[in-house]
C-alpha atoms as a PDB file:
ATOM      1  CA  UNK A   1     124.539 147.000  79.599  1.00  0.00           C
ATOM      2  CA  UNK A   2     127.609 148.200  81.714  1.00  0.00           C
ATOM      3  CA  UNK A   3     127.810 148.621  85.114  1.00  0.00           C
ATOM      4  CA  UNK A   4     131.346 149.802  86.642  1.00  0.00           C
ATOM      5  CA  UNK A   5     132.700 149.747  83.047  1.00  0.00           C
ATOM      6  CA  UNK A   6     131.708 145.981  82.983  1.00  0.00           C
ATOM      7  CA  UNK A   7     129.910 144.665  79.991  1.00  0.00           C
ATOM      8  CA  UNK A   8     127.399 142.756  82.208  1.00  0.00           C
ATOM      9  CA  UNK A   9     126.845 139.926  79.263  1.00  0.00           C
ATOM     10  CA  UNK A  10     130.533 139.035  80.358  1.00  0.00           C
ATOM     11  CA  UNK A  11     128.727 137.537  83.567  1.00  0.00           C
ATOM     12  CA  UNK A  12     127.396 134.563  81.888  1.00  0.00           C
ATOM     13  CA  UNK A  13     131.152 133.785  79.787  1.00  0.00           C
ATOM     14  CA  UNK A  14     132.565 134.583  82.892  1.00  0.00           C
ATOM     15  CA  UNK A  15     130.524 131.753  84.934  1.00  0.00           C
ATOM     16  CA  UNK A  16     130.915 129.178  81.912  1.00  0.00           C
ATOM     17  CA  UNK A  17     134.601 130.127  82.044  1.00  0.00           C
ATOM     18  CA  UNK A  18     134.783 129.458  85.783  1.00  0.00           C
ATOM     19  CA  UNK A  19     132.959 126.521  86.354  1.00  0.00           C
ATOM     20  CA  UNK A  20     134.259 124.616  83.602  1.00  0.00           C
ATOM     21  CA  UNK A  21     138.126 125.470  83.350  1.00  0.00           C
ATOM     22  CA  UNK A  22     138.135 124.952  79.800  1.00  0.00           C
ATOM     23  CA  UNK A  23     137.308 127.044  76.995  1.00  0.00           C
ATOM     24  CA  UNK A  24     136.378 124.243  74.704  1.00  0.00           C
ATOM     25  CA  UNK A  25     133.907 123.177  77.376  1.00  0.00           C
ATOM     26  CA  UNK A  26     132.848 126.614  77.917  1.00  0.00           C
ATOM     27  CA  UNK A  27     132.504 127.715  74.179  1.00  0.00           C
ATOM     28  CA  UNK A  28     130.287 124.458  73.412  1.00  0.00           C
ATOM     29  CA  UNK A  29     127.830 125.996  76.600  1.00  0.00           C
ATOM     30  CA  UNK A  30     128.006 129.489  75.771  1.00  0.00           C
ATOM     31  CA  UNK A  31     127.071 128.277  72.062  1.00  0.00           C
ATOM     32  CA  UNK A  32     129.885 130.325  70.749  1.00  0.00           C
ATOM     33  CA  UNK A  33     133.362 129.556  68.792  1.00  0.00           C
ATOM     34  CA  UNK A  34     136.583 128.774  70.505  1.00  0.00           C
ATOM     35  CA  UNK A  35     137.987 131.937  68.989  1.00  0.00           C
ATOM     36  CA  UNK A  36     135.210 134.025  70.432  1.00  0.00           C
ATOM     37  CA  UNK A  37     135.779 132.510  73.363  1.00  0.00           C
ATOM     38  CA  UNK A  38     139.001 133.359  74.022  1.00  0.00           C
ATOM     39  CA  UNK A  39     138.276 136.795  72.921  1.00  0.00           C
ATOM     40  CA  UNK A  40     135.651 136.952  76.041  1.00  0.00           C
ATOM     41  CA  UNK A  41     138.629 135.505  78.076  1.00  0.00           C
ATOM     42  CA  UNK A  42     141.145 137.916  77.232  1.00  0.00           C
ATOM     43  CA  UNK A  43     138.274 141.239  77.813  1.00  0.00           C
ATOM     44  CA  UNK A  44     137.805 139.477  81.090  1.00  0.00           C
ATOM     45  CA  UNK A  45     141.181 139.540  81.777  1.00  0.00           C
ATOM     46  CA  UNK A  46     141.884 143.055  80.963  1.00  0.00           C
ATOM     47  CA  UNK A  47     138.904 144.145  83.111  1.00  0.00           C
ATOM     48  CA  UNK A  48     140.086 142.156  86.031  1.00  0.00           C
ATOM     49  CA  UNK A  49     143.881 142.824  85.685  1.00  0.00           C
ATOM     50  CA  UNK A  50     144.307 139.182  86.410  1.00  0.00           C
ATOM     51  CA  UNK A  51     145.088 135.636  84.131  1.00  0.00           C
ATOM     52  CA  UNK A  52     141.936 134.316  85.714  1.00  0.00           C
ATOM     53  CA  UNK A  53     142.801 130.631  83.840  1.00  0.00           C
ATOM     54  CA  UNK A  54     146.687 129.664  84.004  1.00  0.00           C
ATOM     55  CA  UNK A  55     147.805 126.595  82.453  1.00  0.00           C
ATOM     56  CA  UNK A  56     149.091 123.689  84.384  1.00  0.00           C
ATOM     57  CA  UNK A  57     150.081 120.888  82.231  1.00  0.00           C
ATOM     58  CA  UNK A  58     147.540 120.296  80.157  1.00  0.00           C
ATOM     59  CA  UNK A  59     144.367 121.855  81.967  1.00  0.00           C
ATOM     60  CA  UNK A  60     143.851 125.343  83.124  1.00  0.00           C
ATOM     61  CA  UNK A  61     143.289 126.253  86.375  1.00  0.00           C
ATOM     62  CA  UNK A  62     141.719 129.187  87.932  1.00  0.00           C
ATOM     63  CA  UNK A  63     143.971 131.958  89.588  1.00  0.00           C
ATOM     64  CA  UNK A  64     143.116 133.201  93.396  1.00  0.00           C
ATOM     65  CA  UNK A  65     141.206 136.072  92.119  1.00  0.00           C
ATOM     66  CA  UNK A  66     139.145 133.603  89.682  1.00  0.00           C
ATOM     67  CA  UNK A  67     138.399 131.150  92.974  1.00  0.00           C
ATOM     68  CA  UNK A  68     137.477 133.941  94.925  1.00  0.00           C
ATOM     69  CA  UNK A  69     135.007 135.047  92.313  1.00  0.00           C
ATOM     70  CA  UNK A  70     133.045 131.555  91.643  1.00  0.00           C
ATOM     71  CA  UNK A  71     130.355 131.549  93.871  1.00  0.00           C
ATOM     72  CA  UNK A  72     129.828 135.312  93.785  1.00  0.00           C
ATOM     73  CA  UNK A  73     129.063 135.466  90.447  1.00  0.00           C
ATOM     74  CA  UNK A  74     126.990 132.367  90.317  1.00  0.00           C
ATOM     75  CA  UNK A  75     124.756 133.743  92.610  1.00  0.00           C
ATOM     76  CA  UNK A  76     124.328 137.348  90.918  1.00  0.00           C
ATOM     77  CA  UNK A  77     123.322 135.103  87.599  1.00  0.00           C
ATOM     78  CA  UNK A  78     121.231 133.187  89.868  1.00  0.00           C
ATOM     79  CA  UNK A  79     119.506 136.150  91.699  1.00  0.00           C
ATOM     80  CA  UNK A  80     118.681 137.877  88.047  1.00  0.00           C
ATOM     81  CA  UNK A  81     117.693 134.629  86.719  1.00  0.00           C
ATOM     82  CA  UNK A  82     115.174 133.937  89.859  1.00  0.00           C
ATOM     83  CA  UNK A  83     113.984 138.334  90.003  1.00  0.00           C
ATOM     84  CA  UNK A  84     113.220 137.893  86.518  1.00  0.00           C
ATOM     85  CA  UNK A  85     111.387 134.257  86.581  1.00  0.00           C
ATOM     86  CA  UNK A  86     109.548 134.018  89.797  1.00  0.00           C
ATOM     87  CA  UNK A  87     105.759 135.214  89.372  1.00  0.00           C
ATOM     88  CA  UNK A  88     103.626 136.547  92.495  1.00  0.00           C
ATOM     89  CA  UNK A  89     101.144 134.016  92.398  1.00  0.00           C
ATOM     90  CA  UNK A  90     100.945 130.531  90.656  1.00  0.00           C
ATOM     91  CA  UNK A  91      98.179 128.625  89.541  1.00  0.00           C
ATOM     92  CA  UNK A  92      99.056 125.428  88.936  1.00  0.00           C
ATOM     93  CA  UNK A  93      96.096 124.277  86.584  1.00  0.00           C
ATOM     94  CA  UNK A  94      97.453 127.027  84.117  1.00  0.00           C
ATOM     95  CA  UNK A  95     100.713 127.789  84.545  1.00  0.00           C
ATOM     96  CA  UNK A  96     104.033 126.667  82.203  1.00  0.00           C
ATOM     97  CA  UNK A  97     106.589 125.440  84.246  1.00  0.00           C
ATOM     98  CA  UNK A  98     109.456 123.084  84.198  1.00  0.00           C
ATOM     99  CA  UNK A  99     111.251 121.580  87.104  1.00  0.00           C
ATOM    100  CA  UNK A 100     114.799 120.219  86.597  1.00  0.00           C
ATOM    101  CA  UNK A 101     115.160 117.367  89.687  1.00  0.00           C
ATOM    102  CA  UNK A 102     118.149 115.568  90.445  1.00  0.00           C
ATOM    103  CA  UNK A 103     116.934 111.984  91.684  1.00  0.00           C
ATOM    104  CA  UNK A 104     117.952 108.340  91.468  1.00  0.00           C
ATOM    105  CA  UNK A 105     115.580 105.624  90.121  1.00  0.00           C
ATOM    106  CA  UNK A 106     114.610 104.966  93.534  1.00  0.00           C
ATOM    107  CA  UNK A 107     113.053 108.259  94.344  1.00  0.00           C
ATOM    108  CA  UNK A 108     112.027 108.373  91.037  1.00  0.00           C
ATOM    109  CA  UNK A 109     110.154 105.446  91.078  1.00  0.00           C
ATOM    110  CA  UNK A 110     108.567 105.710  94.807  1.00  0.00           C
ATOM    111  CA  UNK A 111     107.535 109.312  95.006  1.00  0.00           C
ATOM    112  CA  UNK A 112     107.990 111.377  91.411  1.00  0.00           C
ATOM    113  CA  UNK A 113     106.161 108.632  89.459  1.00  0.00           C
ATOM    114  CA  UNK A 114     103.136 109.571  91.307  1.00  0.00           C
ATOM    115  CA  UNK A 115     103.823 113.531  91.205  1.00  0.00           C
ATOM    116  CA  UNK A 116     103.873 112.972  87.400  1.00  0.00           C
ATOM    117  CA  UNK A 117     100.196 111.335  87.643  1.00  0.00           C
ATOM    118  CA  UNK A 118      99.006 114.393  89.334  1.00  0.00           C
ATOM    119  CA  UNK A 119     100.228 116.647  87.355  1.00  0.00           C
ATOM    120  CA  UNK A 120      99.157 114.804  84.182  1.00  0.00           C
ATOM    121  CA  UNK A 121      95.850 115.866  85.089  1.00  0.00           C
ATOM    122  CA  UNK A 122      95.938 118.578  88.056  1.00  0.00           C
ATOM    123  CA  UNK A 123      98.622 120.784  86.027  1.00  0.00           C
ATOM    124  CA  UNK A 124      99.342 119.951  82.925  1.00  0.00           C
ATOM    125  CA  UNK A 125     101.550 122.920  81.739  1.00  0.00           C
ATOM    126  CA  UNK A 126     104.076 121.559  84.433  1.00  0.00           C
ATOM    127  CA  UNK A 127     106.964 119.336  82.837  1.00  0.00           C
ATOM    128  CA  UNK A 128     109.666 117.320  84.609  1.00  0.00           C
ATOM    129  CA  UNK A 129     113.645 116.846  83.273  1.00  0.00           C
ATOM    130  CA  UNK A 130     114.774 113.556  86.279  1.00  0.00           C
ATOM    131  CA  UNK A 131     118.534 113.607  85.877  1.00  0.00           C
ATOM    132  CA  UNK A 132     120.592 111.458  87.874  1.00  0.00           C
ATOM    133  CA  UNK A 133     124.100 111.571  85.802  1.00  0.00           C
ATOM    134  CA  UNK A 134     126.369 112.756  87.909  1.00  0.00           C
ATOM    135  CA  UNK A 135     128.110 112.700  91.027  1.00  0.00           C
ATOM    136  CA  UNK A 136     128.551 116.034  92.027  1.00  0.00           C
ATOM    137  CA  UNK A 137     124.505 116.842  92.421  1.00  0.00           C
ATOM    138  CA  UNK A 138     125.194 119.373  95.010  1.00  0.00           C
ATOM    139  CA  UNK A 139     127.523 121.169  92.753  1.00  0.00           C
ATOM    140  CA  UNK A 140     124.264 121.386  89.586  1.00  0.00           C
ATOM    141  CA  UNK A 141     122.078 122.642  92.698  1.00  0.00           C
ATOM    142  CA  UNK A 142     124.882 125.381  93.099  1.00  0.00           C
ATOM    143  CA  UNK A 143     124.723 126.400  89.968  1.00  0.00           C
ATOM    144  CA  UNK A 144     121.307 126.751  89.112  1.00  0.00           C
ATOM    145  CA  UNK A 145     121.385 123.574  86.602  1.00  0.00           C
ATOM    146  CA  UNK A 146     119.114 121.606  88.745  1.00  0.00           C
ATOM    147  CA  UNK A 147     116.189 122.761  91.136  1.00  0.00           C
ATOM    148  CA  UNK A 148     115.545 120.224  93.246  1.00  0.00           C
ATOM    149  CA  UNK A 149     118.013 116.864  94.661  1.00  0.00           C
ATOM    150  CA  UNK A 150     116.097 114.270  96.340  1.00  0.00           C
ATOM    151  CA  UNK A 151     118.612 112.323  97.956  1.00  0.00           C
ATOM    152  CA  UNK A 152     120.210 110.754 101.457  1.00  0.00           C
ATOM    153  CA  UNK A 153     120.824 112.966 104.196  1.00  0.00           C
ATOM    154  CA  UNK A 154     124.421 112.277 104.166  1.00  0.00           C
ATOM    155  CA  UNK A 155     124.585 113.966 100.334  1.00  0.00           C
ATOM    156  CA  UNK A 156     123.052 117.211 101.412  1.00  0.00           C
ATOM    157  CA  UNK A 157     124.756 120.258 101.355  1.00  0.00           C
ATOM    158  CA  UNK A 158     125.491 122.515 104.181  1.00  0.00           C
ATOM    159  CA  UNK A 159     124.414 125.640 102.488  1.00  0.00           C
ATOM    160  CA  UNK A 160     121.352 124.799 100.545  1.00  0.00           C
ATOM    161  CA  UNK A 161     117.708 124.533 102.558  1.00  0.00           C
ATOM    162  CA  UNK A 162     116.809 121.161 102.993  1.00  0.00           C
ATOM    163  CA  UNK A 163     113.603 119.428 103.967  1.00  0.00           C
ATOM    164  CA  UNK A 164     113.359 115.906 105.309  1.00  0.00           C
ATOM    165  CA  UNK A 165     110.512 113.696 103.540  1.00  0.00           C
ATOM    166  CA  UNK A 166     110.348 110.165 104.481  1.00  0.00           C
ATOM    167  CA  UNK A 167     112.503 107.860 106.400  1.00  0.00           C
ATOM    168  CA  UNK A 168     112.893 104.100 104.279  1.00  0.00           C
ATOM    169  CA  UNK A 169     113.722 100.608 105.408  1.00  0.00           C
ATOM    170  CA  UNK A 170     115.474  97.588 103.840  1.00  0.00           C
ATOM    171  CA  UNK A 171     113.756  94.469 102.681  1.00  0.00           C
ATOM    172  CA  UNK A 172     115.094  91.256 101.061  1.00  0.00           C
ATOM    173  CA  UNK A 173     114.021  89.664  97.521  1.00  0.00           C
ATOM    174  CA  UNK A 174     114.728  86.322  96.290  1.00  0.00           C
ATOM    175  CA  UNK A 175     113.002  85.022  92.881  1.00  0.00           C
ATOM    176  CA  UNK A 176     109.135  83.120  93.587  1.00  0.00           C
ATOM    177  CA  UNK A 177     111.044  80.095  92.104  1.00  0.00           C
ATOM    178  CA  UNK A 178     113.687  79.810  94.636  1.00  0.00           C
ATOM    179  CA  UNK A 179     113.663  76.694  96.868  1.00  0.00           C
ATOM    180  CA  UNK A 180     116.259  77.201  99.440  1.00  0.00           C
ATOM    181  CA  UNK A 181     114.492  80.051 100.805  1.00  0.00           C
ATOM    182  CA  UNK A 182     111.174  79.400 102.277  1.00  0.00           C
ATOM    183  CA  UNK A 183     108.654  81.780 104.034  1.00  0.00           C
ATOM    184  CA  UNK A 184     111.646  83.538 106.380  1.00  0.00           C
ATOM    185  CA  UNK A 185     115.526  83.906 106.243  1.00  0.00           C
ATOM    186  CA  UNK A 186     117.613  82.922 108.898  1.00  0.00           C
ATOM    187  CA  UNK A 187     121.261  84.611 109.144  1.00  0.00           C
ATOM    188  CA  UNK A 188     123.267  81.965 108.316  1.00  0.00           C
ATOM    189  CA  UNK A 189     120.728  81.462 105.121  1.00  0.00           C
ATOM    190  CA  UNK A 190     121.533  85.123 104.057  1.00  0.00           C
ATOM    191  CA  UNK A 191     125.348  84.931 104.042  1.00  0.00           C
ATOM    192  CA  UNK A 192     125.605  81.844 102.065  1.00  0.00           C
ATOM    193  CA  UNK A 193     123.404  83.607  99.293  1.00  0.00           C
ATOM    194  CA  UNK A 194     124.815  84.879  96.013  1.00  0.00           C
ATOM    195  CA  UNK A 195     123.815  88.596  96.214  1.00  0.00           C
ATOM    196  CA  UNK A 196     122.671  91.166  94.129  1.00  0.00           C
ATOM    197  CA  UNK A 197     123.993  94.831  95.013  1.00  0.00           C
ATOM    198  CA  UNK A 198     123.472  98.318  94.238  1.00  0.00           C
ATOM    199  CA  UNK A 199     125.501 101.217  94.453  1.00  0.00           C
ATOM    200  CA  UNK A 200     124.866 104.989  93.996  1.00  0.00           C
ATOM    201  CA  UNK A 201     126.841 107.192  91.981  1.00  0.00           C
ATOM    202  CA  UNK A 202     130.649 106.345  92.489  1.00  0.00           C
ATOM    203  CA  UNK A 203     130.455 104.484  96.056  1.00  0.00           C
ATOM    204  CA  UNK A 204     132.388 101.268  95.908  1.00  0.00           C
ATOM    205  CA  UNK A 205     130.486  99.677  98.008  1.00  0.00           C
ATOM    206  CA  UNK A 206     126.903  99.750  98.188  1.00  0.00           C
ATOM    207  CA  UNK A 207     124.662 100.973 101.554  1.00  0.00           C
ATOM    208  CA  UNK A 208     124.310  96.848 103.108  1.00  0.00           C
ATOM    209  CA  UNK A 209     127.930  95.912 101.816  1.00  0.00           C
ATOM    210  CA  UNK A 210     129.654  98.558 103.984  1.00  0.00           C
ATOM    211  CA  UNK A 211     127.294  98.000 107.014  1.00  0.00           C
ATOM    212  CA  UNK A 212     127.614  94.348 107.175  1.00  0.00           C
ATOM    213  CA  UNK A 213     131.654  95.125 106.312  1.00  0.00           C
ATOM    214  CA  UNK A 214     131.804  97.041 109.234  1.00  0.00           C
ATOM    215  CA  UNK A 215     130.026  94.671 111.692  1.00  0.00           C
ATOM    216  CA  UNK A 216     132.320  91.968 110.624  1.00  0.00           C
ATOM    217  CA  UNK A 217     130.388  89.875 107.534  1.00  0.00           C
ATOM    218  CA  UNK A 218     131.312  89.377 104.671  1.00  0.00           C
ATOM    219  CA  UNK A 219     129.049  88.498 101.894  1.00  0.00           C
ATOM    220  CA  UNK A 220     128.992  87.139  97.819  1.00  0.00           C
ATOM    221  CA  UNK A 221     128.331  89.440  95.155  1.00  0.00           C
ATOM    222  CA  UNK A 222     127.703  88.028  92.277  1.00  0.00           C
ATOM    223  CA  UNK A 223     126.416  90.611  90.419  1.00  0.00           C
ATOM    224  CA  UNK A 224     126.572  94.631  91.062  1.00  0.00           C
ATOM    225  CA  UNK A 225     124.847  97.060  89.321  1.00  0.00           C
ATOM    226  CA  UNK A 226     124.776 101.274  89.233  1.00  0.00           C
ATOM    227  CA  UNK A 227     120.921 101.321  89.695  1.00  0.00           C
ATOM    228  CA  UNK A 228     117.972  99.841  92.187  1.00  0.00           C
ATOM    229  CA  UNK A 229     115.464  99.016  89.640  1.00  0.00           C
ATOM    230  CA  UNK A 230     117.476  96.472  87.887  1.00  0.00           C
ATOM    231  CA  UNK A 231     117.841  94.272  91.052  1.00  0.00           C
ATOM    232  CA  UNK A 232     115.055  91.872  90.372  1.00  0.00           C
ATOM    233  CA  UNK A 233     116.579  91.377  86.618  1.00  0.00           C
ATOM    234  CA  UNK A 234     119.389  89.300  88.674  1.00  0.00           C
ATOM    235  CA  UNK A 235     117.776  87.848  90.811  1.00  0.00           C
ATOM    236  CA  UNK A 236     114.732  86.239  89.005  1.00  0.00           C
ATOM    237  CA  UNK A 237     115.346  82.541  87.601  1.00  0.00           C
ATOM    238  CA  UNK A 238     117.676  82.390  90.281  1.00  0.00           C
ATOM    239  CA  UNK A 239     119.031  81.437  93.968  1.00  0.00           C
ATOM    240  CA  UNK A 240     119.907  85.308  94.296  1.00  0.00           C
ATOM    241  CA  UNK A 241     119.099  87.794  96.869  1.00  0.00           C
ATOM    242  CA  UNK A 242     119.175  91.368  97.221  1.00  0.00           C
ATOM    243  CA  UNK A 243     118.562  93.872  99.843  1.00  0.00           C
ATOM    244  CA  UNK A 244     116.514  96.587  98.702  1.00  0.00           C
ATOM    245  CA  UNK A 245     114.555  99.735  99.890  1.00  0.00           C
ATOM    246  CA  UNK A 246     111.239  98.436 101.086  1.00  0.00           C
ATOM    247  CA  UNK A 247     108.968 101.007  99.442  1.00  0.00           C
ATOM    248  CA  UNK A 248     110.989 100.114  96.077  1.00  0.00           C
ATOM    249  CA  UNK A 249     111.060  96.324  96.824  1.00  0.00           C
ATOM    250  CA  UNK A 250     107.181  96.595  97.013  1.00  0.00           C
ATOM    251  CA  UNK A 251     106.310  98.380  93.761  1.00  0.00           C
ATOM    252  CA  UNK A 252     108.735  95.730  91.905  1.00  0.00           C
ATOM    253  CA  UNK A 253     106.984  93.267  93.610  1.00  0.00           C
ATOM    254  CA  UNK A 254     103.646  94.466  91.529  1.00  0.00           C
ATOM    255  CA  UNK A 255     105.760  93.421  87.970  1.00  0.00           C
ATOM    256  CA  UNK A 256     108.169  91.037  88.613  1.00  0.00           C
ATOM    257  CA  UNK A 257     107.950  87.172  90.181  1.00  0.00           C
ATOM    258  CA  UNK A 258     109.915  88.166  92.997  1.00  0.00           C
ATOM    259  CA  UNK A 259     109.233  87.430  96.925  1.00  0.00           C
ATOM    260  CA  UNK A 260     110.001  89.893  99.695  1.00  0.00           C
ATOM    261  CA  UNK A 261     111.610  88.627 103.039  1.00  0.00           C
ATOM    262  CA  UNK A 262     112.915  90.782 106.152  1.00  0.00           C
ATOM    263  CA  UNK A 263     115.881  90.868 106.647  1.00  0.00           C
ATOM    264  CA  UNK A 264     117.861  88.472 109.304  1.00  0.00           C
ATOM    265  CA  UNK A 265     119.734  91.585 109.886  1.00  0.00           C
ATOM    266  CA  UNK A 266     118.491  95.126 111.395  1.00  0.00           C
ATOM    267  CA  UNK A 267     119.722  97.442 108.998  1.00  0.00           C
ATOM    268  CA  UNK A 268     119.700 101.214 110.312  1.00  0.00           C
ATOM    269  CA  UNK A 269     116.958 103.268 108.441  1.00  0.00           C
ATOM    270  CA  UNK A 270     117.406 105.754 105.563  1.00  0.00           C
ATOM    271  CA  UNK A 271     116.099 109.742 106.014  1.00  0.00           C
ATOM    272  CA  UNK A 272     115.571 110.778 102.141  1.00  0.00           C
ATOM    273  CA  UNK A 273     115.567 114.403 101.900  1.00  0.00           C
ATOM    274  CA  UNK A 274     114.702 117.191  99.057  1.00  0.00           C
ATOM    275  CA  UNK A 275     117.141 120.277  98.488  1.00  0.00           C
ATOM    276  CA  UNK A 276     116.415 123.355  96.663  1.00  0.00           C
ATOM    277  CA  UNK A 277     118.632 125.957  95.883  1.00  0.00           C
ATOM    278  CA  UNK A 278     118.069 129.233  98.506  1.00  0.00           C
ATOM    279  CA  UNK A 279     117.075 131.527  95.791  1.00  0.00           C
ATOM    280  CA  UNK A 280     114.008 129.381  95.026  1.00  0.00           C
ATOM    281  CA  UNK A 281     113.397 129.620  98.835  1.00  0.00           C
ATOM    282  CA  UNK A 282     110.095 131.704  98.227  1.00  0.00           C
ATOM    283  CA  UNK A 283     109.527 131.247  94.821  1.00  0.00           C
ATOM    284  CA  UNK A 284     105.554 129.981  94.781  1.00  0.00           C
ATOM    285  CA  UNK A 285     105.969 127.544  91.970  1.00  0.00           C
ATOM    286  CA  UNK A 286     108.752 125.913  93.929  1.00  0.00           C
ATOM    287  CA  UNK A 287     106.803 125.744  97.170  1.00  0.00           C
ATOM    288  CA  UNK A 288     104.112 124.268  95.663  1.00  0.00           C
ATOM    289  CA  UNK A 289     106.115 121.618  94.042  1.00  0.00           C
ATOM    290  CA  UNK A 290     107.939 121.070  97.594  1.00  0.00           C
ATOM    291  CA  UNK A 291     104.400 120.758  99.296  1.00  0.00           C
ATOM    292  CA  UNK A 292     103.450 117.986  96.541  1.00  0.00           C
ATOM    293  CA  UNK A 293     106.262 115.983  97.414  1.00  0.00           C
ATOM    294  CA  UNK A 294     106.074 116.226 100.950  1.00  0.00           C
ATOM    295  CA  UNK A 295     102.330 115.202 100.517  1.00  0.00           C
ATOM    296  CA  UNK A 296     102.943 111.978  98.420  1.00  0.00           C
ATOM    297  CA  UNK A 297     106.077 111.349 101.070  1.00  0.00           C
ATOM    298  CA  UNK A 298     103.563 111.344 103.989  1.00  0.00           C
ATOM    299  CA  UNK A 299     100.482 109.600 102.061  1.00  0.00           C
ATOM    300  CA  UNK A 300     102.578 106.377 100.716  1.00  0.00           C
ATOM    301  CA  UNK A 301     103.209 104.292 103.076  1.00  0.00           C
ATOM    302  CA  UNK A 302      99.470 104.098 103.330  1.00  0.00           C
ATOM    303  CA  UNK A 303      98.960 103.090  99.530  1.00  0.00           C
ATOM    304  CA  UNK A 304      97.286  99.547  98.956  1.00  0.00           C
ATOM    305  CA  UNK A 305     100.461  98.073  96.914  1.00  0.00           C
ATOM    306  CA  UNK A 306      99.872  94.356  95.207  1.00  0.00           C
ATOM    307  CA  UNK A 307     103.001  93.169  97.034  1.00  0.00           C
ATOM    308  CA  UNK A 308     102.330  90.881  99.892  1.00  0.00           C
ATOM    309  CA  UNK A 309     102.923  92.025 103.643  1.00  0.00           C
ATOM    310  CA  UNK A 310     106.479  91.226 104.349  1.00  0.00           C
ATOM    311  CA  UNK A 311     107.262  87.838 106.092  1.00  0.00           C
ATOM    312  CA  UNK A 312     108.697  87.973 109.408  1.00  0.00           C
ATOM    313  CA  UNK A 313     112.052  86.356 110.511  1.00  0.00           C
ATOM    314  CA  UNK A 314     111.397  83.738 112.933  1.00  0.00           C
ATOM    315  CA  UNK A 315     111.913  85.193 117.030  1.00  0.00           C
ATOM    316  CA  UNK A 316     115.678  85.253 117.909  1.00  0.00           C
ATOM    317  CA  UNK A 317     117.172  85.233 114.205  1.00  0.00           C
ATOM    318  CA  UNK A 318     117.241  88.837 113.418  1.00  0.00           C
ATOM    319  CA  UNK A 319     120.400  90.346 114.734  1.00  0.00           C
ATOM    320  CA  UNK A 320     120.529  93.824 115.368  1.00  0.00           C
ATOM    321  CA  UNK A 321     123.915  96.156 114.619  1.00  0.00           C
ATOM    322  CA  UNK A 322     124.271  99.347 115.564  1.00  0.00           C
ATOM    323  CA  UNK A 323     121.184 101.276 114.934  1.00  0.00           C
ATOM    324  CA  UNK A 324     123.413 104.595 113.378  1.00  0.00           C
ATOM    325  CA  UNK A 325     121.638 105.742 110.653  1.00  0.00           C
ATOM    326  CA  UNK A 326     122.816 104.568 107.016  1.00  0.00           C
ATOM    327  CA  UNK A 327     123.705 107.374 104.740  1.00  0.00           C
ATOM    328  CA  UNK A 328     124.449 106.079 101.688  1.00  0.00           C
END
């Protein structure tokens, strides 16, 4: 099809071509031969009357024309792609659906473990891809590779719709077997610690290390790790701590010998939001997944978890910092 003498089936080469500055990059996603590829690239610059990719060194880069036409043609793909997809009504007990989400083991653990339970039973022609390998999530959501990021406020885009769904606290976990912390932790217990810490994506620091950095402690890592669920691994069979999300720190708590303690320390809370992509803004499948989330969000705090209630810090040892929230 041709519209204005353009072979519309360009589009998609043309997006490829764009996003990832590299024809060997973009032949491998367009499932076609370098050869071919440059073949698109040279129609594309004959239509265009512009390089579109220049070389600079050795990496192409895209031309003024080629910047300005990014996002414009992303969203035509996207617009087709959602006109063509979105049905008028959804049933979710019959319908085939998959939902790409962009989430960290955290999230995944606290709130889309239990959306997968429902829909084991409640939809089962629903499937769910949980990616969390890269750092540029807001740039997937842009271009239509993921759905849905469930993530920090602080990583949300400006130009996406967002939706806040639960705001998460920080508790402390030290190993059942360790005896130099008994049924509360004092300050000057916690910085004399070996700790365990956890950073997202290419931070490096981790949420606690730059907070207590910036309020003048300093702490010992001993051992730092790219993901949350691997925290007790460090810490069990020894004199370790770590500072964890609480909801996380509690389902953990269910599988490993670990203890959880509050922290000497008031750390400021976390808001965890979910992002979608504006042209899924009233697609019914995607409200209805939205609505699930935002119903587990709201409903677990109340669950009946098998990790204890949290011990409290004896009166006058937690310190509070400035109560800005944490974004990372």
């Amino acid at each position: 099809m041709r519209f204005n003498r353009l072979d519309l089936n360009l589009l998609v080469a043309l997006d490829a071509l764009l996003s990832e500055k590299s024809i060997t990059r973009a032949s491998r996603r367009l499932n076609l031969s370098q050869s071919a590829t440059s073949g698109v690239l040279s129609r594309l610059r004959d239509y265009f009357k512009d390089e579109l990719l220049v070389p600079l060194g050795r990496n192409l880069v895209l031309t003024p024309l080629a910047v300005s036409l990014t996002e414009p043609v992303r969203d035509v793909l996207l617009q087709i792609q959602r006109t063509i997809e979105i049905k008028p009504e959804f049933d979710p007990a019959t319908a085939i659906r998959e939902f790409r989400i962009f989430a960290t083991d955290f999230a995944s653990t606290v709130l889309l473990g239990e959306f997968g339970q429902r829909i084991s039973t409640d939809a089962p022609g629903i499937s769910i891809e949980i990616s969390a390998t890269t750092s540029t999530p807001a740039e997937q959501l842009e271009r239509g590779e993921v759905e849905l990021v469930i993530l920090p406020s602080k990583f949300m885009s400006e130009t996406q719709p967002t939706a806040f769904l639960f705001e998460e606290t920080y508790t402390c976990i030290v190993w059942t077997g360790n005896q130099l912390v008994g049924d509360s932790l004092s300050l000057e217990q916690y910085m004399q610690l070996g700790h365990v810490s956890s950073r997202f994506g290419t931070s490096a620091t981790s949420f606690e290390e730059s907070f207590l950095k910036d309020s003048g402690y300093d702490r010992r890592i001993e051992v730092s790790t790219t993901n949350f669920t691997s925290l007790p691994h460090f810490v069990i069979g020894t004199n370790r701590i770590a500072t964890m999300h609480t909801r996380l720190a509690r389902r953990l708590a269910c599988y490993y010998p670990i203890r959880l303690l509050a922290p000497p320390i008031a750390f400021p809370t976390l808001e965890m939001c979910m992002q979608w992509n504006r042209f899924l803004d009233h697609d019914p499948s995607h409200i209805w997944l939205r609505k699930m989330l935002l119903e587990i969000a709201n409903t677990e705090p109340d669950r009946n978890l098998c990790a204890p209630s949290l011990a409290a810090a004896p009166a006058g040892q937690v310190i509070s910092l400035p109560r800005e929230r944490l974004s990372a």
